[in-house]
C-alpha atoms as a PDB file:
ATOM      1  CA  UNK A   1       4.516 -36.634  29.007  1.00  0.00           C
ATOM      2  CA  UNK A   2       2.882 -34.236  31.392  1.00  0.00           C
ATOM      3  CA  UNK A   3       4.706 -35.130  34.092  1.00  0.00           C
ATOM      4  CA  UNK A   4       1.773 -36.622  36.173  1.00  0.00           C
ATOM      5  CA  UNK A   5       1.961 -39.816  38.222  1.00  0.00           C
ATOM      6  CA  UNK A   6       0.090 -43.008  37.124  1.00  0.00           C
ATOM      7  CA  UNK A   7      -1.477 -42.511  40.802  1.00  0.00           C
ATOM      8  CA  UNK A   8      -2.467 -38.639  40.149  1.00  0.00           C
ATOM      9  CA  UNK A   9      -3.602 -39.218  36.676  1.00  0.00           C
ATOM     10  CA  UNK A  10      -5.888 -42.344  38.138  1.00  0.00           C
ATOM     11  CA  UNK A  11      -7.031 -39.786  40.851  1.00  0.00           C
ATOM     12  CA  UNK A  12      -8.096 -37.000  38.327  1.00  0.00           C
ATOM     13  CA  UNK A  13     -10.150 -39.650  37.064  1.00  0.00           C
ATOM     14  CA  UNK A  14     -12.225 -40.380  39.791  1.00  0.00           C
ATOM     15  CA  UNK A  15     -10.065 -43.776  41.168  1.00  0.00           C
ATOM     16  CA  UNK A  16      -8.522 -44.646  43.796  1.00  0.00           C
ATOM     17  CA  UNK A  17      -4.885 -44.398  44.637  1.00  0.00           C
ATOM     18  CA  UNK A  18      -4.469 -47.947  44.666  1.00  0.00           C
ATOM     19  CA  UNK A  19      -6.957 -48.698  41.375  1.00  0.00           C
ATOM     20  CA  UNK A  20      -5.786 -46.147  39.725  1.00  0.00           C
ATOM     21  CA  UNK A  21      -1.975 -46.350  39.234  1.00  0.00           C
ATOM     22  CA  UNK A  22      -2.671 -49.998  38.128  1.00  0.00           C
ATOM     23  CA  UNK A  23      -5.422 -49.040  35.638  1.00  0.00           C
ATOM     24  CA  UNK A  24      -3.620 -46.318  34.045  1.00  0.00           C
ATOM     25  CA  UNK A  25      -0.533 -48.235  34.104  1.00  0.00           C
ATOM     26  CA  UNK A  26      -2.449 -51.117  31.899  1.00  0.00           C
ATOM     27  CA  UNK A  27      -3.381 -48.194  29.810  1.00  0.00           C
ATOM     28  CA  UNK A  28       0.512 -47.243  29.299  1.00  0.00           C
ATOM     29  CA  UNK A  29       1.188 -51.138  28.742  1.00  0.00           C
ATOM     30  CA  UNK A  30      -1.781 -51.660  26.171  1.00  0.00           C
ATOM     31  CA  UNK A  31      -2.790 -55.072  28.401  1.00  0.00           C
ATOM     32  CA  UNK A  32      -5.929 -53.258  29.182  1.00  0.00           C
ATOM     33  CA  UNK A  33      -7.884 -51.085  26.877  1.00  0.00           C
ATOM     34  CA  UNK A  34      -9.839 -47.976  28.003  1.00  0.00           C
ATOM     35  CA  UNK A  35     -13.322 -46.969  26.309  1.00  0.00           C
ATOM     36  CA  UNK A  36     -14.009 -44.074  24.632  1.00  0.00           C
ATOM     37  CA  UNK A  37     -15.283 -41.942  27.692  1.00  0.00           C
ATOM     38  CA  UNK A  38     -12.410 -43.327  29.529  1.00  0.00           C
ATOM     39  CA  UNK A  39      -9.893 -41.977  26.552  1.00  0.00           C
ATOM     40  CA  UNK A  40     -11.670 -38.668  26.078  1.00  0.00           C
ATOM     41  CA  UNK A  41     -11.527 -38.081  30.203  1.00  0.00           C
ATOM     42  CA  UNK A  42      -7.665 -39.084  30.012  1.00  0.00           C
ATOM     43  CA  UNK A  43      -7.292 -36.833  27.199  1.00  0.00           C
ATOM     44  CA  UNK A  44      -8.707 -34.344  28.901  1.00  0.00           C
ATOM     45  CA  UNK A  45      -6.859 -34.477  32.186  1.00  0.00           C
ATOM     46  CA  UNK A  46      -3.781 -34.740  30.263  1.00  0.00           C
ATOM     47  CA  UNK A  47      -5.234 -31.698  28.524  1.00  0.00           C
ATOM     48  CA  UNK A  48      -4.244 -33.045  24.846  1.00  0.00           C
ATOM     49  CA  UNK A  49      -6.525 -33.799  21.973  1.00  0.00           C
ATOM     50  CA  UNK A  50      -8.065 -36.740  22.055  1.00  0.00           C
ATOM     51  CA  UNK A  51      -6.550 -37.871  18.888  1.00  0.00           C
ATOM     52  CA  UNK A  52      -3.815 -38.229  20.211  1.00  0.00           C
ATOM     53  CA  UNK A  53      -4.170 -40.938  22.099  1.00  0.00           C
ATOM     54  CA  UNK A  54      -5.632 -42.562  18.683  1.00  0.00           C
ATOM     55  CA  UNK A  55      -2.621 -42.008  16.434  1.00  0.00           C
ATOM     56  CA  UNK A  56      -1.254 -45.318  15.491  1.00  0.00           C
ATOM     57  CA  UNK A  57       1.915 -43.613  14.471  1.00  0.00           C
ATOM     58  CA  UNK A  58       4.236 -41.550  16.393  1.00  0.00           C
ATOM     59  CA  UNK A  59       4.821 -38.992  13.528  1.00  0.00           C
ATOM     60  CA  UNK A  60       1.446 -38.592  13.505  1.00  0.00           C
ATOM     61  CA  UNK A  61       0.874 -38.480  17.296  1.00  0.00           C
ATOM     62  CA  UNK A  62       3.232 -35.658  17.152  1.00  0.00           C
ATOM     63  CA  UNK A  63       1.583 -33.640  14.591  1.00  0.00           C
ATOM     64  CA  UNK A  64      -1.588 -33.699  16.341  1.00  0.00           C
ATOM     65  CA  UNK A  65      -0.027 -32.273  19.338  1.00  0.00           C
ATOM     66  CA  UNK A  66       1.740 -29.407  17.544  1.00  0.00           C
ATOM     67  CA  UNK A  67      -1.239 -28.739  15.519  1.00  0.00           C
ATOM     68  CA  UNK A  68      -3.191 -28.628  18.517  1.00  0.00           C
ATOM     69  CA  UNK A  69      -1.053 -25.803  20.312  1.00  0.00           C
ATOM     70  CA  UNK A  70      -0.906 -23.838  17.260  1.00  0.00           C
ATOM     71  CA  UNK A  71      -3.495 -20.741  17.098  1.00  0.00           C
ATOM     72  CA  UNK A  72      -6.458 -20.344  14.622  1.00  0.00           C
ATOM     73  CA  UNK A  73      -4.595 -17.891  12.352  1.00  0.00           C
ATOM     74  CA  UNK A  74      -1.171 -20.928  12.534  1.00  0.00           C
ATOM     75  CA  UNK A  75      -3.650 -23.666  12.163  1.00  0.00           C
ATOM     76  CA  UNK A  76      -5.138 -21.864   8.626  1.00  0.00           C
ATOM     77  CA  UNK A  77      -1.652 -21.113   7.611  1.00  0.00           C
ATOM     78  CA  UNK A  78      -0.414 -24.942   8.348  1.00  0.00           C
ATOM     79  CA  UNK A  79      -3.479 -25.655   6.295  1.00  0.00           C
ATOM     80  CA  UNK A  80      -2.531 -23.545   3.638  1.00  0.00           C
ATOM     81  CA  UNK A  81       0.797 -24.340   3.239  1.00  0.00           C
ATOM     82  CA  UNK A  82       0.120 -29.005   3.391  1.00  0.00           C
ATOM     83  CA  UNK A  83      -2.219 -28.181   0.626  1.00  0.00           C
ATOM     84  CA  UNK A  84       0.596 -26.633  -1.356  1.00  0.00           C
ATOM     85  CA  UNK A  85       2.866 -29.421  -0.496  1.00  0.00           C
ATOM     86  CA  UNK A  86       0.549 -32.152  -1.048  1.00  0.00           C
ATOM     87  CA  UNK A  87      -0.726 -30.332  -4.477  1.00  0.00           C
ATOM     88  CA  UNK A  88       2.871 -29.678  -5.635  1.00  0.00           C
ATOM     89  CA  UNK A  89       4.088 -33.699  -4.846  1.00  0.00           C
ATOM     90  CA  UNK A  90       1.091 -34.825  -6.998  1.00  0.00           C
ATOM     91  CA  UNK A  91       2.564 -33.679 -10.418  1.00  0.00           C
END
């Protein structure tokens, strides 16, 4: 997604070359499961929310992203306007 090796993303996480392409590889696979300081420092390498890597849906995985790139003044307005759509499919 970032364009970062399994190795270098392993690396930026304090492992070693050899350690960490395998670990973050089981990440990628879901055979291993990283804990929740493990998942915020990936997030944070990768320099995405952290929510992301939560989503359970890709739709949704994607709509964290964008929302996360969007300024303040977008993120209100995004707000804004979901409200309206939610409010307006409820009738």
């Amino acid at each position: 997604m970032r364009g970062v090796s399994q190795r270098a993303l392993g690396a930026m996480l304090g492992l070693t070359k050899k350690n960490g392409s395998v670990r973050i590889n089981r990440y990628e696979q879901q055979s291993s499961k990283a804990d929740m300081e493990t998942a915020f420092r990936l997030a944070d390498a990768m320099q995405i929310p952290a929510a992301f890597l939560f989503a359970n849906d890709d739709r949704l995985a994607k709509i964290i992203l964008f929302f996360s790139e969007l300024t303040e003044e977008e993120k209100e307005e995004f707000m804004r306007q979901s409200k309206q759509w939610l409010a307006r499919k409820a009738k």
